[in-house]
PDB file of N, CA and C in Angstrom:
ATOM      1  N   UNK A   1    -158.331 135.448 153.113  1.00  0.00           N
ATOM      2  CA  UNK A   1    -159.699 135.391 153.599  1.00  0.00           C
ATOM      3  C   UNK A   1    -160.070 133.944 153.881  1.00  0.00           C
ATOM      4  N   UNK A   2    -161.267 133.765 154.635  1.00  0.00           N
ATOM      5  CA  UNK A   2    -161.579 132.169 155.327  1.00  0.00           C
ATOM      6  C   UNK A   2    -162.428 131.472 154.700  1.00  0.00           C
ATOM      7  N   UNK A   3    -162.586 130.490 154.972  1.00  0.00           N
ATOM      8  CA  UNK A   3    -163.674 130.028 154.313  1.00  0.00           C
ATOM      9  C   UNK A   3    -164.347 128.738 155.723  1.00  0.00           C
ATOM     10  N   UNK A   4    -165.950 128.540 155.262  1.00  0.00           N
ATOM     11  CA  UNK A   4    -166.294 127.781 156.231  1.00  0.00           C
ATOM     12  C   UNK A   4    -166.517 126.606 155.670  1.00  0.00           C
ATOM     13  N   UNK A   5    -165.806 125.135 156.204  1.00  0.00           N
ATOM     14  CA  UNK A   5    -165.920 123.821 155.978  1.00  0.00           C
ATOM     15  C   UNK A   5    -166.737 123.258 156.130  1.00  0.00           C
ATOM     16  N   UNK A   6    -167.650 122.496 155.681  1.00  0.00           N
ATOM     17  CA  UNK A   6    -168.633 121.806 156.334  1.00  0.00           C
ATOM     18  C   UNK A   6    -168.683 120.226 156.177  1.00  0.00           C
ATOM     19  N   UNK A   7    -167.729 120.054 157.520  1.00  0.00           N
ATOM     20  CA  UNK A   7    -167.700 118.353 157.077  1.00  0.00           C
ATOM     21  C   UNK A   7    -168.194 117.258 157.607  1.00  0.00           C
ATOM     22  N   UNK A   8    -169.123 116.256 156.981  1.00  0.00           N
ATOM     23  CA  UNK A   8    -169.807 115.561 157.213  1.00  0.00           C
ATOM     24  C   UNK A   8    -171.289 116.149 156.121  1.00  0.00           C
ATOM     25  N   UNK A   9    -170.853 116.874 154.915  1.00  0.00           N
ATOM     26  CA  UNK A   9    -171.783 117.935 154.203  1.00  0.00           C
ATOM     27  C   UNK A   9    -173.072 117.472 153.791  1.00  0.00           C
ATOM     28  N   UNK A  10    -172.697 116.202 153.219  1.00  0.00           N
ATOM     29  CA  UNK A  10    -174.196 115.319 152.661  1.00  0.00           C
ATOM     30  C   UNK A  10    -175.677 115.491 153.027  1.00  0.00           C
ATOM     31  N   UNK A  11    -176.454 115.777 152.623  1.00  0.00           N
ATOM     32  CA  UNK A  11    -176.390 116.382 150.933  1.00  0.00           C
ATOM     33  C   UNK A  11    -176.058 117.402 150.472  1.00  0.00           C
ATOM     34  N   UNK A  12    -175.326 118.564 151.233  1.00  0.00           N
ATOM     35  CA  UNK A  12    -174.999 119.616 150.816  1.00  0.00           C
ATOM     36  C   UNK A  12    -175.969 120.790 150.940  1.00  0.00           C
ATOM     37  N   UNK A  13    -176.604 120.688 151.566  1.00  0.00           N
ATOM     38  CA  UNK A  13    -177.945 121.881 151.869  1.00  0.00           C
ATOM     39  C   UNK A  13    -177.686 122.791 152.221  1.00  0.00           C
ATOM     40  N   UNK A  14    -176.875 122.624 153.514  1.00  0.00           N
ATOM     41  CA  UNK A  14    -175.783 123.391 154.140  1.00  0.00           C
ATOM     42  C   UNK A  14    -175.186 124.329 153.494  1.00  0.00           C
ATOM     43  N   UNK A  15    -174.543 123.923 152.991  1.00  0.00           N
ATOM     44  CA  UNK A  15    -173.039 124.656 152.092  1.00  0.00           C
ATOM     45  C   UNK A  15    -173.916 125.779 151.172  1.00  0.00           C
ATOM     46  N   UNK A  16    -174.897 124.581 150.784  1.00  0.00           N
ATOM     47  CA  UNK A  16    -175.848 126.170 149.681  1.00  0.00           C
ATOM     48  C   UNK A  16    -176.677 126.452 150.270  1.00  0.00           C
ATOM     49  N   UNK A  17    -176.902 126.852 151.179  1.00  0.00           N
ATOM     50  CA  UNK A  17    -177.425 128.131 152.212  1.00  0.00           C
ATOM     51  C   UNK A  17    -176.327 129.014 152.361  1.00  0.00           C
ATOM     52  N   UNK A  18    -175.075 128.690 152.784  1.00  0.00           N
ATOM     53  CA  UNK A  18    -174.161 129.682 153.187  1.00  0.00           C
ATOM     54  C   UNK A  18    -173.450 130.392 151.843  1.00  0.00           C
ATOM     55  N   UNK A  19    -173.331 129.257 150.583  1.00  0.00           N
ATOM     56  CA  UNK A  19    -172.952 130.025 149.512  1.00  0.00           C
ATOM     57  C   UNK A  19    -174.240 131.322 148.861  1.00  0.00           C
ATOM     58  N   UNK A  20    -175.289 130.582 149.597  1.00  0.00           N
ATOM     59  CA  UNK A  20    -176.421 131.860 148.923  1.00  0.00           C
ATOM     60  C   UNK A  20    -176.000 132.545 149.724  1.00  0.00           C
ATOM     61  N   UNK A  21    -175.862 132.819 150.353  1.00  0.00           N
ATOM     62  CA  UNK A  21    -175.432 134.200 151.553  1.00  0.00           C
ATOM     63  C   UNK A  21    -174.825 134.652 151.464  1.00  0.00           C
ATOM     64  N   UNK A  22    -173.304 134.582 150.710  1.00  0.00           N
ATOM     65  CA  UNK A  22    -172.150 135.148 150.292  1.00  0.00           C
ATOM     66  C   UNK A  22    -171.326 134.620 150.951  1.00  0.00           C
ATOM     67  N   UNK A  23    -171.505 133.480 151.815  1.00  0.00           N
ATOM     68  CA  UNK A  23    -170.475 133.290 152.576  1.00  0.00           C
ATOM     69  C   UNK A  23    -169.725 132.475 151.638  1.00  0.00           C
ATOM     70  N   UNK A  24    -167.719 132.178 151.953  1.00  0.00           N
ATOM     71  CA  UNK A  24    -167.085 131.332 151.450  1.00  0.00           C
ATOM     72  C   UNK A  24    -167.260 130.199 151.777  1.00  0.00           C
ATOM     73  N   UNK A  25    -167.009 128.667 151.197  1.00  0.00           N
ATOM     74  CA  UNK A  25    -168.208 127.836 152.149  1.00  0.00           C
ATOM     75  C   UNK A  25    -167.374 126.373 151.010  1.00  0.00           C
ATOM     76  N   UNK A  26    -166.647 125.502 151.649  1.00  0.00           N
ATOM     77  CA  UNK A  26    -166.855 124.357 151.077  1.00  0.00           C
ATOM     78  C   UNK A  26    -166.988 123.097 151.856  1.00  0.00           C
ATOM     79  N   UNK A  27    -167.497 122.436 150.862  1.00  0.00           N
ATOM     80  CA  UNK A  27    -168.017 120.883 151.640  1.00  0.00           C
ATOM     81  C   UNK A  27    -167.206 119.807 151.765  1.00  0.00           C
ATOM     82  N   UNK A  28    -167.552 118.906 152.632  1.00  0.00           N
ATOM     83  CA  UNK A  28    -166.225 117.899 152.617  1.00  0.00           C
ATOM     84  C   UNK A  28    -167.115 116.645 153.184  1.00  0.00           C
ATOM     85  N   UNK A  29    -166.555 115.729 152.584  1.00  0.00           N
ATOM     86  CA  UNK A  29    -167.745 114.286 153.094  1.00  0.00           C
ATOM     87  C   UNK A  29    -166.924 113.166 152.761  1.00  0.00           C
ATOM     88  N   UNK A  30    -167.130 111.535 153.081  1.00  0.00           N
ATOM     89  CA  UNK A  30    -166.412 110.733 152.400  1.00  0.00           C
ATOM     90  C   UNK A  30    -166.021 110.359 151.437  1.00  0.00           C
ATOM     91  N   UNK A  31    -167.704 110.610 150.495  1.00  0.00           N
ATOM     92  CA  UNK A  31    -167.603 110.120 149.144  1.00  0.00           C
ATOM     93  C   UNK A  31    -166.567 110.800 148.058  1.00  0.00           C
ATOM     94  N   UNK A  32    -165.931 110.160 146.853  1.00  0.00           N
ATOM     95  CA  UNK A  32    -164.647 110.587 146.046  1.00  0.00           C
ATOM     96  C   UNK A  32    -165.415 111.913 145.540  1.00  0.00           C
ATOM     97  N   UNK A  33    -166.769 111.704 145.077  1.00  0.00           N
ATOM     98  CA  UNK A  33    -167.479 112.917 144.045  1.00  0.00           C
ATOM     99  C   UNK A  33    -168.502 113.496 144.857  1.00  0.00           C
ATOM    100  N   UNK A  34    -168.591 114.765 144.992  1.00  0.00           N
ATOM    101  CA  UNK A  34    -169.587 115.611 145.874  1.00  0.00           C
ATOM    102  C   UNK A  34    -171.178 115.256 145.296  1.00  0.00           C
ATOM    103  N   UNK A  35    -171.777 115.693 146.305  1.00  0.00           N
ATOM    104  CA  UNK A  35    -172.862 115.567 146.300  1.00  0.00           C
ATOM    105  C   UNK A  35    -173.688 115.967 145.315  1.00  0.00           C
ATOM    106  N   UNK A  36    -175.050 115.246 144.578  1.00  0.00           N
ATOM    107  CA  UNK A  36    -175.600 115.793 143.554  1.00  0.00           C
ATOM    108  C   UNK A  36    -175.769 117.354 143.286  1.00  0.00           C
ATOM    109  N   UNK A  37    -176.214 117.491 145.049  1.00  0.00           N
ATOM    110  CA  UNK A  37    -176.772 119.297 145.170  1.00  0.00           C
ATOM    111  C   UNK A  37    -175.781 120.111 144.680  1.00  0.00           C
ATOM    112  N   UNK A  38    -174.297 119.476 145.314  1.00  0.00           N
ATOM    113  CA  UNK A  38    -173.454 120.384 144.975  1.00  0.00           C
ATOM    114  C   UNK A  38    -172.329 120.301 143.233  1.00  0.00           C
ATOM    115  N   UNK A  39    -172.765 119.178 143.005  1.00  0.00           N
ATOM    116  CA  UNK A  39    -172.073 118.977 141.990  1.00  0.00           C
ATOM    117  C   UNK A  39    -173.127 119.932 140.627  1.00  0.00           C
ATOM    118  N   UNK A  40    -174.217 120.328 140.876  1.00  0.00           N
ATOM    119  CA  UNK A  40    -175.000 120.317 139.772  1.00  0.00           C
ATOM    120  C   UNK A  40    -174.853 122.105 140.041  1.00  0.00           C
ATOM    121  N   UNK A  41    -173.997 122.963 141.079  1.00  0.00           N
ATOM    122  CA  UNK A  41    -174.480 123.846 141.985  1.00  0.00           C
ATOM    123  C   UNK A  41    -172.734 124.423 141.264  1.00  0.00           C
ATOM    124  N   UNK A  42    -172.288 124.209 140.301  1.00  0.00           N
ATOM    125  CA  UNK A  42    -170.674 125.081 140.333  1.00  0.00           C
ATOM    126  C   UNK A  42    -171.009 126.452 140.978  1.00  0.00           C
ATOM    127  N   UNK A  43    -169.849 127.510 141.406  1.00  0.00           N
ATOM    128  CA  UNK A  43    -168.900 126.759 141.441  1.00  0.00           C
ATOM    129  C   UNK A  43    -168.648 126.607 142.945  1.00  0.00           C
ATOM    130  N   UNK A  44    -169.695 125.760 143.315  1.00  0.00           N
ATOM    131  CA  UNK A  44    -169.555 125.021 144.670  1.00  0.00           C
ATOM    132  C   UNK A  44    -168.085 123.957 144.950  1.00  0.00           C
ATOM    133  N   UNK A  45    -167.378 124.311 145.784  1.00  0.00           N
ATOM    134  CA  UNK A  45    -166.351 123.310 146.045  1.00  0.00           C
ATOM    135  C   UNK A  45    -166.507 122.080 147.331  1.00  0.00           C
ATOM    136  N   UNK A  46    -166.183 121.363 146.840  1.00  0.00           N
ATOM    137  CA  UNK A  46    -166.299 119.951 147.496  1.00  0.00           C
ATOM    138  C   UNK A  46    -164.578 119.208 147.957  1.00  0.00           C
ATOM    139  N   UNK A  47    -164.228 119.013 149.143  1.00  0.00           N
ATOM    140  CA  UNK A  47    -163.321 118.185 149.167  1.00  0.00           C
ATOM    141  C   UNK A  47    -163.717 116.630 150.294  1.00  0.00           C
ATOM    142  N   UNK A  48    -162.775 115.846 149.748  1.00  0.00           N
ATOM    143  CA  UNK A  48    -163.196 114.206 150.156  1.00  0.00           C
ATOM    144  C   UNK A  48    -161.994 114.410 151.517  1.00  0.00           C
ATOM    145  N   UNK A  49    -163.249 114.242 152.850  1.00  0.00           N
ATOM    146  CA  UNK A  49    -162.256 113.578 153.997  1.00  0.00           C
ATOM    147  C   UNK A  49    -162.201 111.813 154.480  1.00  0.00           C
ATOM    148  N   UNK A  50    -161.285 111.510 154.986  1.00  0.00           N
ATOM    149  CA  UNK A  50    -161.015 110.719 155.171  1.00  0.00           C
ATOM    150  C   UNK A  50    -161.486 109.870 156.322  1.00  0.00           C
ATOM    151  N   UNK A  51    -162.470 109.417 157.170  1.00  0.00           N
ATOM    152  CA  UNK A  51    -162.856 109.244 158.143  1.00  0.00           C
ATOM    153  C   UNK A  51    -162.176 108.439 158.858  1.00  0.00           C
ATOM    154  N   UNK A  52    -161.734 107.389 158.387  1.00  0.00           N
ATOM    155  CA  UNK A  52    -160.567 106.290 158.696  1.00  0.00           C
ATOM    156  C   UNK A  52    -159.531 107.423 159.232  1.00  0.00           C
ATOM    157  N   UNK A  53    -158.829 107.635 158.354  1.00  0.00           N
ATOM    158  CA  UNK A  53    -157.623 108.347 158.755  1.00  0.00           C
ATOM    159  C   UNK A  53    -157.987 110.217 159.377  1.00  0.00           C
ATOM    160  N   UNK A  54    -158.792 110.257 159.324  1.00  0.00           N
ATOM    161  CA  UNK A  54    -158.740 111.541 159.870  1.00  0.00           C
ATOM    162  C   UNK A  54    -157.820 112.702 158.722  1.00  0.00           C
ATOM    163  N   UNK A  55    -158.105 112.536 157.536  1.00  0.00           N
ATOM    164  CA  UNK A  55    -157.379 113.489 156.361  1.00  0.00           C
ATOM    165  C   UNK A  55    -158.597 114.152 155.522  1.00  0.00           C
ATOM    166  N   UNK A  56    -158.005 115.201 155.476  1.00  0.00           N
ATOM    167  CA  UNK A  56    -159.113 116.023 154.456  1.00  0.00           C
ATOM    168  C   UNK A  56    -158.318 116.599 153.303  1.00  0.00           C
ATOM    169  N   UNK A  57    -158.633 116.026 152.171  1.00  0.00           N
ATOM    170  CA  UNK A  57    -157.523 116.342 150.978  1.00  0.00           C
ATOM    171  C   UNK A  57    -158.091 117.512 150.200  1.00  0.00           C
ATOM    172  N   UNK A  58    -157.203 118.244 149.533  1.00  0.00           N
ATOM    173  CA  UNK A  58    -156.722 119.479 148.843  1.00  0.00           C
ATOM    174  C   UNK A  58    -157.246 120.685 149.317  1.00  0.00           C
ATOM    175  N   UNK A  59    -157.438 120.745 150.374  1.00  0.00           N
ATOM    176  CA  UNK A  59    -157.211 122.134 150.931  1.00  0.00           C
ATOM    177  C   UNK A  59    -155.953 122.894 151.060  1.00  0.00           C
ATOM    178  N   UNK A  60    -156.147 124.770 151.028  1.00  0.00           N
ATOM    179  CA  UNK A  60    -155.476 125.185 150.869  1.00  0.00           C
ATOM    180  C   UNK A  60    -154.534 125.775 152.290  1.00  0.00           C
ATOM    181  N   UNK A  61    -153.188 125.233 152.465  1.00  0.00           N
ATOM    182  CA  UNK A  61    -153.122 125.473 154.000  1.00  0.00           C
ATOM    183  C   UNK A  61    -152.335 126.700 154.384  1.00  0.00           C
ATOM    184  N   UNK A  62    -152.337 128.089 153.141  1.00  0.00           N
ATOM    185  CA  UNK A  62    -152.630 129.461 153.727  1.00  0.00           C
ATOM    186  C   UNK A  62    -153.657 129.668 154.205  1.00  0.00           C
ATOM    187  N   UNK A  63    -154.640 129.484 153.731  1.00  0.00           N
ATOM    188  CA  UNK A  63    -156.086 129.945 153.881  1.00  0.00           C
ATOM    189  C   UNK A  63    -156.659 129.119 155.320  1.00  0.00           C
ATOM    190  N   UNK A  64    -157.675 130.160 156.145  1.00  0.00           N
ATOM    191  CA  UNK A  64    -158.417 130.314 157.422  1.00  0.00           C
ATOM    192  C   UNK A  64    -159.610 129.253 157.094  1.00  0.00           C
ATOM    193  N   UNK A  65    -160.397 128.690 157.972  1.00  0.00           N
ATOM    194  CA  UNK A  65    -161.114 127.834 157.816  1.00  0.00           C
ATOM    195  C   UNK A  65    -161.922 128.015 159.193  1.00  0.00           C
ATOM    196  N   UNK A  66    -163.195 127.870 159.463  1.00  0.00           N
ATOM    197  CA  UNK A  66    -163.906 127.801 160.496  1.00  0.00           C
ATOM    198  C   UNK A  66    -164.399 126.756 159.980  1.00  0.00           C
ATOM    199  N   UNK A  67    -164.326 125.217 160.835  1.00  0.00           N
ATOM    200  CA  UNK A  67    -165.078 123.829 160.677  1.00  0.00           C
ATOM    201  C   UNK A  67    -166.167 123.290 161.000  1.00  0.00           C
ATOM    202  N   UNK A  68    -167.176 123.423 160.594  1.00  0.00           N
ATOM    203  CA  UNK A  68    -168.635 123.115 160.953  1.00  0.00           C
ATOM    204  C   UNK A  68    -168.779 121.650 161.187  1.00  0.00           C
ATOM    205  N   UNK A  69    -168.982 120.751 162.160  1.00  0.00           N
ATOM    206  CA  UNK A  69    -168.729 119.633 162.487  1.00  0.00           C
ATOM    207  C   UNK A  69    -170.404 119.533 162.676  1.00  0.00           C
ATOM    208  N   UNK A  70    -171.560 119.783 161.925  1.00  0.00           N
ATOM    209  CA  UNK A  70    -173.016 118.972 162.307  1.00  0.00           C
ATOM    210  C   UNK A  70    -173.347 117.832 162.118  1.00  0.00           C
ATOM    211  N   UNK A  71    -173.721 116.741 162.663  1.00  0.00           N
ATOM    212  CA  UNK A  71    -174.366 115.300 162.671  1.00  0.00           C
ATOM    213  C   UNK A  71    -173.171 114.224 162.598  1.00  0.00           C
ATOM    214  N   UNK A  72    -171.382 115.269 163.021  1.00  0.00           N
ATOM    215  CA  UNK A  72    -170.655 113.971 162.346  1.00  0.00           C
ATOM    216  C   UNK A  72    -169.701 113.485 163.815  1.00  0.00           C
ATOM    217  N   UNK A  73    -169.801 114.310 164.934  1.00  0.00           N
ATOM    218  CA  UNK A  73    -169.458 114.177 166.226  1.00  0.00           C
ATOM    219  C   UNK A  73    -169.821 112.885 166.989  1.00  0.00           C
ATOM    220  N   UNK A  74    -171.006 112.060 166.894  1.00  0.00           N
ATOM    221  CA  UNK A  74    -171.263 110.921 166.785  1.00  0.00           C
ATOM    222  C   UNK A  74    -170.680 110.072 166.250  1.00  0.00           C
ATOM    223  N   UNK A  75    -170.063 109.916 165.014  1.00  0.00           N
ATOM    224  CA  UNK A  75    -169.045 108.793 164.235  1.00  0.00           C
ATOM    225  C   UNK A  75    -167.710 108.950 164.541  1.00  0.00           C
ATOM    226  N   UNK A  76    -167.134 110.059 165.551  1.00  0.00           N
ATOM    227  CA  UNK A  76    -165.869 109.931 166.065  1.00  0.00           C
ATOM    228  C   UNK A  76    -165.277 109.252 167.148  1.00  0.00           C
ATOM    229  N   UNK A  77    -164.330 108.360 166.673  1.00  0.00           N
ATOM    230  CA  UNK A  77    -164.003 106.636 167.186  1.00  0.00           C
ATOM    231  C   UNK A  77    -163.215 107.364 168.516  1.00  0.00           C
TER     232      UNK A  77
END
């Protein structure tokens, strides 16, 4: 089953709208530690991308992903 990425997540508002909804749903942003919303929000998942390098670490690469790219299409070099 899939889950939807949301990267560029900060503050995470996002992600918990779609986790209230039932949707599968994790966040991904620069910083090493997720966002307050989501850190205080288990069991919300958070992964750290890489903006420099274009890497998004510990995802799972059986698993489907639909990538929500809002407000971060602008910072791409």
């Amino acid at each position: 089953m899939g889950a939807f990425l949301d990267v560029g997540c900060v503050p995470g508002d996002f992600v918990r709208v779609l986790a209230r909804n039932g949707f599968a749903v994790i966040g991904a942003d620069a910083a090493r530690d997720p966002p307050p919303a989501l850190a205080a929000a288990p069991p919300l998942q958070y992964r750290r991308f890489d903006f420099e390098a274009y890497e998004l670490e510990g995802l799972d690469p059986r698993r489907s992903y639909t990538v929500i790219l809002r407000h971060v299409l602008a910072h791409v070099r």
